[in-house]
Protein backbone atom coordinates (compact mmCIF):
# COMPACT_ATOMS: atom_id res chain seq x y z
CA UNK A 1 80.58 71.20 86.92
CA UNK A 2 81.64 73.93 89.55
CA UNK A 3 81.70 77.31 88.31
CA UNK A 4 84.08 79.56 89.98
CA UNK A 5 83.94 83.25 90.55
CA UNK A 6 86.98 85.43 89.65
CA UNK A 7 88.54 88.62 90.24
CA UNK A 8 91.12 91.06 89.25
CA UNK A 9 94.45 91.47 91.13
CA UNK A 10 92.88 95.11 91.55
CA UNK A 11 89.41 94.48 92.42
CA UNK A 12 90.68 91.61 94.72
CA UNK A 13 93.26 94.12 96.41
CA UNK A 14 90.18 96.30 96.97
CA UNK A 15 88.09 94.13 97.97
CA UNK A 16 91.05 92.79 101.34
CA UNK A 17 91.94 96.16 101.77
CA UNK A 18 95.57 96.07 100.61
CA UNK A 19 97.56 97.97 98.54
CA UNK A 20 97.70 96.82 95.19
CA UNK A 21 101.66 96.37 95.76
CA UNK A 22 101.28 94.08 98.47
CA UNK A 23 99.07 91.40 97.04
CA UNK A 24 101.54 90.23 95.57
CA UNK A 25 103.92 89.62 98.35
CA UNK A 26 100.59 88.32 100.24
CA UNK A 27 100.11 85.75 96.86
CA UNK A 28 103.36 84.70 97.40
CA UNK A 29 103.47 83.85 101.15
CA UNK A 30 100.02 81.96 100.71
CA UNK A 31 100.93 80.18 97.49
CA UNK A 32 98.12 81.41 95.56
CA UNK A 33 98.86 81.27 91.56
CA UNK A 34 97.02 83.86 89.38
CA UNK A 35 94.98 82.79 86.41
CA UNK A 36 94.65 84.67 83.06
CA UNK A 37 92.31 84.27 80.23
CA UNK A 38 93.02 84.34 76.23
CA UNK A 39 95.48 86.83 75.14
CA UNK A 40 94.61 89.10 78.45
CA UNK A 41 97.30 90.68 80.16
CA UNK A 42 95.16 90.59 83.70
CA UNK A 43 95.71 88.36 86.22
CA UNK A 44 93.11 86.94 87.82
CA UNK A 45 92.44 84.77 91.34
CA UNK A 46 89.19 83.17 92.79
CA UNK A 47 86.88 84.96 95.04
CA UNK A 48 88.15 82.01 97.56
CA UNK A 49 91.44 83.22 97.10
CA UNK A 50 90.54 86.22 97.51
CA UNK A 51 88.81 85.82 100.72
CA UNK A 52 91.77 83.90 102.13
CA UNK A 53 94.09 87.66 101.05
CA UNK A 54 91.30 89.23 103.46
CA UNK A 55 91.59 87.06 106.21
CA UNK A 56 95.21 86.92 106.03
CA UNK A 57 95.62 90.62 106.76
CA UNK A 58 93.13 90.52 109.44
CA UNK A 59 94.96 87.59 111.36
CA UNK A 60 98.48 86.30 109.44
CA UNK A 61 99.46 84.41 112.76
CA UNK A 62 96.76 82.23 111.75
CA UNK A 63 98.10 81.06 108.66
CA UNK A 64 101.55 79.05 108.64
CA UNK A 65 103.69 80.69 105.84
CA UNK A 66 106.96 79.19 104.49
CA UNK A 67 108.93 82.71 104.67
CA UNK A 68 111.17 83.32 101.86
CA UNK A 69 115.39 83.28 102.76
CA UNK A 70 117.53 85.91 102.13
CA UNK A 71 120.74 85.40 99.98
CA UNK A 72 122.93 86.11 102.50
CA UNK A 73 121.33 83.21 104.15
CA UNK A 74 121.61 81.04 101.66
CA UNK A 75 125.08 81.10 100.66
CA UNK A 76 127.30 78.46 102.27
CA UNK A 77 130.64 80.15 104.02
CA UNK A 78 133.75 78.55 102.42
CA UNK A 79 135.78 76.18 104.90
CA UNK A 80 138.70 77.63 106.34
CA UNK A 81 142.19 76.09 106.63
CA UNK A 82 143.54 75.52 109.73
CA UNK A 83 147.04 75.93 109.90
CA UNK A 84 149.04 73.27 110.87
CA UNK A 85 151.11 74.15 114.82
């Protein structure tokens, strides 16, 4: 079986050069879910993952990211009556 390396949220943010703030906008737009062990509080992601948070701030044109809607672009406009001549 494949063992797999893992790292903090912090150490990872360290480790791409981000703030600790933004890894978490940059876990969202890659789809990357966070792991955590036992009764832990810490979140944790692979050192794959962690490498793909590195190359994503180097180069995000690279990477195809779904990006998230606003609400205001989300909400339907409701139909307006036309008035009858």
């Amino acid at each position: 079986m494949d063992e797999q390396e893992y790292m903090t949220l912090s150490e990872a943010s360290k480790y791409a050069g981000i703030k600790r703030a933004t890894i978490y906008n940059y876990l969202n737009d890659l789809n990357i879910k966070t792991f955590k062990a036992g009764r832990s509080h810490q979140a944790y992601i692979t050192t794959a993952d962690a490498q793909k948070l590195k190359e994503y701030k180097a180069s995000p044109w690279k990477f195809k990211v779904e990006m998230r809607k606003r609400k205001e672009d989300t909400l339907e406009m409701p139909a307006v009556k036309k008035e009858a001549a």
